[in-house]
C-alpha atoms as a PDB file:
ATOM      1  CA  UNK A   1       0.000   0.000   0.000  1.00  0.00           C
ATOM      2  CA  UNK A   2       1.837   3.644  -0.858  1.00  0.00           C
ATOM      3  CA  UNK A   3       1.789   6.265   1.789  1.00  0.00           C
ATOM      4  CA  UNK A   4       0.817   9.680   0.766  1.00  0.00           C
ATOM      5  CA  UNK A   5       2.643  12.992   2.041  1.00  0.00           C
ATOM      6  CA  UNK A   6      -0.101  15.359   4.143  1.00  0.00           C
ATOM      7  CA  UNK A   7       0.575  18.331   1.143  1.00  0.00           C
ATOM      8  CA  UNK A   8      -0.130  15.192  -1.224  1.00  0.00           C
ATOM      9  CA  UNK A   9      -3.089  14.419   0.290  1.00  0.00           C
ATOM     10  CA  UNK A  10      -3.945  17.315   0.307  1.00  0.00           C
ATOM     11  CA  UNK A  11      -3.598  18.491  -3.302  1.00  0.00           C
ATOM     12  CA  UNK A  12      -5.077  14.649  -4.796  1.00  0.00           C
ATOM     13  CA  UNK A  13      -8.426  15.249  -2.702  1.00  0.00           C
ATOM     14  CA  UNK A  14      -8.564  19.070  -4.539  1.00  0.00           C
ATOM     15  CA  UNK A  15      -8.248  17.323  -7.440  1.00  0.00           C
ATOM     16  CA  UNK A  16     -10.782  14.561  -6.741  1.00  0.00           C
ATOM     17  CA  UNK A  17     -13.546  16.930  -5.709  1.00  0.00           C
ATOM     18  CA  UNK A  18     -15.783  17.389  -8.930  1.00  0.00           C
ATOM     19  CA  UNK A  19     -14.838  13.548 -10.427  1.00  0.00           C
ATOM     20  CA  UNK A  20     -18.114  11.274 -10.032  1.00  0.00           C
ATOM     21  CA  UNK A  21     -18.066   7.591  -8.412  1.00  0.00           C
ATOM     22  CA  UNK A  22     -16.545   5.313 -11.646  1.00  0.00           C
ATOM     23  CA  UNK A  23     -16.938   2.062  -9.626  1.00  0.00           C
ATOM     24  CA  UNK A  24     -19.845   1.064  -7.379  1.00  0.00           C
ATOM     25  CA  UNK A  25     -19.849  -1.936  -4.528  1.00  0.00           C
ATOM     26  CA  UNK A  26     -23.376  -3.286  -4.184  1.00  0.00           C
ATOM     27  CA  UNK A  27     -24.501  -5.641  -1.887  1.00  0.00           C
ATOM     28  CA  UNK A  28     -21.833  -8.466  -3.054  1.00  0.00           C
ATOM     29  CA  UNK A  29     -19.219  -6.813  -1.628  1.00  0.00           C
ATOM     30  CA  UNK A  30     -15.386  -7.104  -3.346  1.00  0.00           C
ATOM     31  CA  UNK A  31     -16.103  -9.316  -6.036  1.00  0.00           C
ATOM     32  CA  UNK A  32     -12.944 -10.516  -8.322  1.00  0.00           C
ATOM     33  CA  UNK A  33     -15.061  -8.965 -11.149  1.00  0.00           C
ATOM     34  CA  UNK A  34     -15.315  -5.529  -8.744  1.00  0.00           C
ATOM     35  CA  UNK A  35     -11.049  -5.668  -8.625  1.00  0.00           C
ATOM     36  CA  UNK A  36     -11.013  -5.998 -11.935  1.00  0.00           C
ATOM     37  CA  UNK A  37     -12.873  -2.771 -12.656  1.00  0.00           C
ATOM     38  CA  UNK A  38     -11.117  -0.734  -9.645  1.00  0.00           C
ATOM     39  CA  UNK A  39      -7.780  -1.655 -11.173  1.00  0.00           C
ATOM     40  CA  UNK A  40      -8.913  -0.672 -14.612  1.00  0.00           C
ATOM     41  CA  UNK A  41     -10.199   2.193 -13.730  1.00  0.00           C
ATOM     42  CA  UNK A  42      -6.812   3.086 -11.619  1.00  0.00           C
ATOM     43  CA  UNK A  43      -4.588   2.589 -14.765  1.00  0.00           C
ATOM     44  CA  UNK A  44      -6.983   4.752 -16.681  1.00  0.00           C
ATOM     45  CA  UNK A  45      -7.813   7.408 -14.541  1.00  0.00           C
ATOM     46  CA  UNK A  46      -5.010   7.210 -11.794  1.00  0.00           C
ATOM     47  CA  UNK A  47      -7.390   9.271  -8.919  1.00  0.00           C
ATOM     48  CA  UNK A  48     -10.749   7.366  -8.648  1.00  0.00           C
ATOM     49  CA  UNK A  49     -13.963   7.479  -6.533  1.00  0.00           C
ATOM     50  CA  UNK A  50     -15.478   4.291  -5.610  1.00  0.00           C
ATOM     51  CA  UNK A  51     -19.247   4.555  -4.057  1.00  0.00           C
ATOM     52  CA  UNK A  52     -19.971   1.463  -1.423  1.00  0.00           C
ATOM     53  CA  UNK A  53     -22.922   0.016   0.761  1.00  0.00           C
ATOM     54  CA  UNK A  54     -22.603  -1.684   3.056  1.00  0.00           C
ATOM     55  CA  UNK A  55     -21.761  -1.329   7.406  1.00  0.00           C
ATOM     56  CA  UNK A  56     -18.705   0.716   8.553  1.00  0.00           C
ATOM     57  CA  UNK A  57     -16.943  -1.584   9.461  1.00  0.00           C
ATOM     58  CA  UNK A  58     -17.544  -3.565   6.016  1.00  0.00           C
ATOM     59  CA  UNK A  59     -16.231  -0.604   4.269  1.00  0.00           C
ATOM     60  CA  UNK A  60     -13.128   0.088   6.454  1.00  0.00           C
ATOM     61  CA  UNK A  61     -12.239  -3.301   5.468  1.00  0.00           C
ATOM     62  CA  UNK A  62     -13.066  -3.137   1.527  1.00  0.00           C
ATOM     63  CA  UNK A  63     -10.800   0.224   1.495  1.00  0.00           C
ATOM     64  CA  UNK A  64      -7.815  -1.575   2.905  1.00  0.00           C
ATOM     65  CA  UNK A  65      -8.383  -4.772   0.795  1.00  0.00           C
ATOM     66  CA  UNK A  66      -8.466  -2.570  -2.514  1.00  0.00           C
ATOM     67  CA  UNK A  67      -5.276  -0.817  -1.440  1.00  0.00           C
ATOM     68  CA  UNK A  68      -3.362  -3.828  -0.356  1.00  0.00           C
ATOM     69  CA  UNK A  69      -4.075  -5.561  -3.161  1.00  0.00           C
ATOM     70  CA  UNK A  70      -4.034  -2.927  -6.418  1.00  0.00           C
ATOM     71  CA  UNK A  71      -0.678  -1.116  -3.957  1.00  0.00           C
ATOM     72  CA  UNK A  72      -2.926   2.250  -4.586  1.00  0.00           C
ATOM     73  CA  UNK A  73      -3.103   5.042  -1.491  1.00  0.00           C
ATOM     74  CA  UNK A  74      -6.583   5.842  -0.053  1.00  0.00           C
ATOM     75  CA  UNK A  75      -6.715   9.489  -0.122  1.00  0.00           C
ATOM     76  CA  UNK A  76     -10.285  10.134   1.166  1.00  0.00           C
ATOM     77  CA  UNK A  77     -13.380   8.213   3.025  1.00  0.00           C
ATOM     78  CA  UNK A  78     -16.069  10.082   3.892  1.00  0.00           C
ATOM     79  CA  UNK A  79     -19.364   8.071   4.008  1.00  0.00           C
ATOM     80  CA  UNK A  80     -19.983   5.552   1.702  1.00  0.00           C
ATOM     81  CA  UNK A  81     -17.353   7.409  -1.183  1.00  0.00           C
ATOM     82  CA  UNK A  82     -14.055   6.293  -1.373  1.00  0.00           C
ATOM     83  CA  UNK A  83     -11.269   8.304  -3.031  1.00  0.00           C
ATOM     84  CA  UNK A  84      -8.089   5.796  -4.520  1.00  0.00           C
ATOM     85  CA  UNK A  85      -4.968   7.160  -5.810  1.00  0.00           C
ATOM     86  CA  UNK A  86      -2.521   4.711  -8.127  1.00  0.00           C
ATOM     87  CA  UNK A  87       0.323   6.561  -9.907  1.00  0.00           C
ATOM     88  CA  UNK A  88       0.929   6.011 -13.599  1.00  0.00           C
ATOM     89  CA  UNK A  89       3.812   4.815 -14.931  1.00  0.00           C
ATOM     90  CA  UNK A  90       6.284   7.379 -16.160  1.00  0.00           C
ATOM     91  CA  UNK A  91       4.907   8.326 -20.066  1.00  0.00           C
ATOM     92  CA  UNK A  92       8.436   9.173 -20.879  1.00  0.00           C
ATOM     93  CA  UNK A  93       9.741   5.790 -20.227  1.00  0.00           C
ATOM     94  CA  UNK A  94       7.808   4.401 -23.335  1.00  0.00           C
ATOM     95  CA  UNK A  95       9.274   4.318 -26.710  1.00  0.00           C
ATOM     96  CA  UNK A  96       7.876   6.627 -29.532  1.00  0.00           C
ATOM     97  CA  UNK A  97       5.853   4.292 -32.095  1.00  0.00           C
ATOM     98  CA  UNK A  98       8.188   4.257 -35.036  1.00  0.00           C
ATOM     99  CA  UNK A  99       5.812   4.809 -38.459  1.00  0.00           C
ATOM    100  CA  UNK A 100       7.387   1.726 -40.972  1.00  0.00           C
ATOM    101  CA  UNK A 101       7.166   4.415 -44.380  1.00  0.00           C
ATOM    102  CA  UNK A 102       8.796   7.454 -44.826  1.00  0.00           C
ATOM    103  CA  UNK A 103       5.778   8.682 -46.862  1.00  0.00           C
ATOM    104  CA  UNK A 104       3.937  11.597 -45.547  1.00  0.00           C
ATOM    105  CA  UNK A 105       0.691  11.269 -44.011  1.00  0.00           C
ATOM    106  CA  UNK A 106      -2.673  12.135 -45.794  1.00  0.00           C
ATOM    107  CA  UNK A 107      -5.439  14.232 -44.962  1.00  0.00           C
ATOM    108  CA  UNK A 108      -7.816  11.307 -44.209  1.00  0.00           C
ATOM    109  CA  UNK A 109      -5.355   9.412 -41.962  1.00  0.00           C
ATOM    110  CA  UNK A 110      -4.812  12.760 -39.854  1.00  0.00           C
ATOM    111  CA  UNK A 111      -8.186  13.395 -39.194  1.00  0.00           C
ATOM    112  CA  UNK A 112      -8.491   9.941 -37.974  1.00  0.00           C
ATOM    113  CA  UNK A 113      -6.008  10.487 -35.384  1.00  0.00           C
END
């Protein structure tokens, strides 16, 4: 699980405020297929909120299982919303995609870009 600074705490819940729940926990609790979606979502988004029912004490739990197990940082509970932070990887470690001709591009494949 990553540990968050108090200033970067601070700055991710700012940044979390107007962002909608992308995942919801129902009354099945932390399914596999759940995971699934909260780590999708993570590599996608990086800062997610995650709406839950469920009993406190239910949801304590579920907010340390998804950070234990997806090594994300809870930012924020308050209620039944959860806020989830999961860095990106760096984009300037990947490669540039190398076009195979040398021939300029047309119109058409631009505007399809």
């Amino acid at each position: 699980m990553l540990t968050l600074t108090v200033l970067q705490r601070q700055n991710l819940k700012a940044r979390a405020h107007p962002l909608k729940p992308v995942v919801m926990i129902g009354n099945a609790g932390l399914t596999p297929s759940v995971m699934k979606e909260i780590a999708c979502a993570l590599k996608s988004h990086e800062l997610i909120k995650i709406h839950v029912t469920g009993e406190r004490e239910e949801r304590d739990a579920m907010l340390q299982e998804i950070c234990e197990t997806l090594n994300a940082a809870p930012v924020q509970h308050i209620g039944k919303i959860f806020v989830v932070y999961q860095p990106q990887e760096d984009v300037s470690e990947k490669k540039p995609v190398k076009r195979k001709s040398k021939k300029p591009l047309t119109k058409k494949q631009l505007g399809s870009r």
